[in-house]
C-alpha atoms as a PDB file:
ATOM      1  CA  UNK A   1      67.079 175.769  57.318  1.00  0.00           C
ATOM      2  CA  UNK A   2      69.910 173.235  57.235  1.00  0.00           C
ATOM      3  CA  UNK A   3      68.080 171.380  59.636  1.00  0.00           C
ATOM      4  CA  UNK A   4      64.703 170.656  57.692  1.00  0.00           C
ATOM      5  CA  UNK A   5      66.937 170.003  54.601  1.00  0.00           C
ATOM      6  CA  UNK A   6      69.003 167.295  56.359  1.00  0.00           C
ATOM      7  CA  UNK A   7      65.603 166.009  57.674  1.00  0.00           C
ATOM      8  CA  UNK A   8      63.953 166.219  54.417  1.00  0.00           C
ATOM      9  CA  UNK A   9      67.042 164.091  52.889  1.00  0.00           C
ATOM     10  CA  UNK A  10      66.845 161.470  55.380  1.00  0.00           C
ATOM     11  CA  UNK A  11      63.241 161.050  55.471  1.00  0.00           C
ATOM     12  CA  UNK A  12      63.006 160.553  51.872  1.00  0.00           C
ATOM     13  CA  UNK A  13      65.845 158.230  51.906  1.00  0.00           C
ATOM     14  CA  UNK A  14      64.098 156.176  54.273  1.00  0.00           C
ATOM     15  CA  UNK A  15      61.157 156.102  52.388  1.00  0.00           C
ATOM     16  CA  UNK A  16      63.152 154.767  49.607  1.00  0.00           C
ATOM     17  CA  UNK A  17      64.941 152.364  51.719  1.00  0.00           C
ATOM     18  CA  UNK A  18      61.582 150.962  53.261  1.00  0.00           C
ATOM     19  CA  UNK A  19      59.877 150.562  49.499  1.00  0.00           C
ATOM     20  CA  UNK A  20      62.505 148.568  48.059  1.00  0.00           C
ATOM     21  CA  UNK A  21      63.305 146.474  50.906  1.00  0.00           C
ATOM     22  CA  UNK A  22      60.691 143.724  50.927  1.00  0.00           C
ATOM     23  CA  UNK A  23      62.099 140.724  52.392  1.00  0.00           C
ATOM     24  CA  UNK A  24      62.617 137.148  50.996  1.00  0.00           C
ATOM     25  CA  UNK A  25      60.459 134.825  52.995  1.00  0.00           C
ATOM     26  CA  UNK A  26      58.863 132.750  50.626  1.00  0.00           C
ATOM     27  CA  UNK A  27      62.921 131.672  49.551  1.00  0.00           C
ATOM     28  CA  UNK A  28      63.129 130.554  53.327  1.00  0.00           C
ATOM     29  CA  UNK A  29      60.012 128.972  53.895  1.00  0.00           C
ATOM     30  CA  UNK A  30      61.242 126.081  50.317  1.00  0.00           C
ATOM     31  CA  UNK A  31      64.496 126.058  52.170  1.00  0.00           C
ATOM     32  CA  UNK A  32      63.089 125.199  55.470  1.00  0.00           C
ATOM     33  CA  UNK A  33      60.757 122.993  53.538  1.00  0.00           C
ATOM     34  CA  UNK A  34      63.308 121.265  51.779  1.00  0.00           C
ATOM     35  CA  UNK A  35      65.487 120.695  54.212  1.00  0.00           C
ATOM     36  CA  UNK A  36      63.483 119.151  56.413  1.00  0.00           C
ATOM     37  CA  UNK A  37      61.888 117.117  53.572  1.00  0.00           C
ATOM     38  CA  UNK A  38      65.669 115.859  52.958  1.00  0.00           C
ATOM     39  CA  UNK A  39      66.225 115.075  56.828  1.00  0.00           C
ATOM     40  CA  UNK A  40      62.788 113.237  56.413  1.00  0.00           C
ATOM     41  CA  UNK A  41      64.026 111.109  53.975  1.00  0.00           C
ATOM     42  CA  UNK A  42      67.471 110.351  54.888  1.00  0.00           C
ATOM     43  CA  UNK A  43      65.908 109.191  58.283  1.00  0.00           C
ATOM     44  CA  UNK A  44      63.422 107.086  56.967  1.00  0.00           C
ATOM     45  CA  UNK A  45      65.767 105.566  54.349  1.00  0.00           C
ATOM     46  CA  UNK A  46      68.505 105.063  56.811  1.00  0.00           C
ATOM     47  CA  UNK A  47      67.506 105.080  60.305  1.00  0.00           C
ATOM     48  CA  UNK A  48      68.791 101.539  61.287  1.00  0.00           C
ATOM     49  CA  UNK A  49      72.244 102.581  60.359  1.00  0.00           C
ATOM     50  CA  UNK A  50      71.912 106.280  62.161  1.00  0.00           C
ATOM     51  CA  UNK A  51      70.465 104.334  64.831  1.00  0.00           C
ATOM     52  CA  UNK A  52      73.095 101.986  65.219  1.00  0.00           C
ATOM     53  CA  UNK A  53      76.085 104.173  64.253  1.00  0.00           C
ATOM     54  CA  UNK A  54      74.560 106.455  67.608  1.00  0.00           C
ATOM     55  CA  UNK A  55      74.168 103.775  69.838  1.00  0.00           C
ATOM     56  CA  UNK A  56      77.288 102.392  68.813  1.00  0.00           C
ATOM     57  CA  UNK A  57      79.372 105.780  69.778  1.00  0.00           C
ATOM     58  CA  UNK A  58      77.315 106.241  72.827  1.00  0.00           C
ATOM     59  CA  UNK A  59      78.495 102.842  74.295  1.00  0.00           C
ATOM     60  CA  UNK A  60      81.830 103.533  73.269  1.00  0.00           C
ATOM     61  CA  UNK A  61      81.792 106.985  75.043  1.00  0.00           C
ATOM     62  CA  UNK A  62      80.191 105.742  77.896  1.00  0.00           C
ATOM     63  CA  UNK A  63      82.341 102.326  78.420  1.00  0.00           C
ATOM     64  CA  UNK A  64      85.997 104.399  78.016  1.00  0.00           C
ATOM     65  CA  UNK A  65      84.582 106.749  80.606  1.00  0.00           C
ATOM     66  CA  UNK A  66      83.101 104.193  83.381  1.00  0.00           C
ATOM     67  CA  UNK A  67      86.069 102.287  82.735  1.00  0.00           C
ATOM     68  CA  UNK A  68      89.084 105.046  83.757  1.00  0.00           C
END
């Protein structure tokens, strides 16, 4: 008797759990959105200096270590 009470608990309280929990994925999907929207942008706006500012570091990297 114990038994089907302490099944008859849980099972409800997963019922309960499973109704209220619905998720949030339209929140992530305008995040995602966004933030790739943002990257977008910054790139477009500034991609000769991102471009340069890479290359830049890359030679520096790769002219200390060819050099030693």
């Amino acid at each position: 008797m114990l038994r089907r009470l302490i099944a008859n608990v849980y099972g409800r309280h997963l019922r309960v759990r499973r109704a209220t929990e619905r998720g949030d994925v339209p929140g992530w999907v305008m995040i995602t959105v966004m933030t790739a929207g943002l990257v977008t942008l910054i790139f477009g706006v500034f991609s000769d200096k991102i471009t340069d500012a890479i290359s830049s570091a890359i030679d520096q990297v790769t002219s200390d270590t060819s050099g030693s």
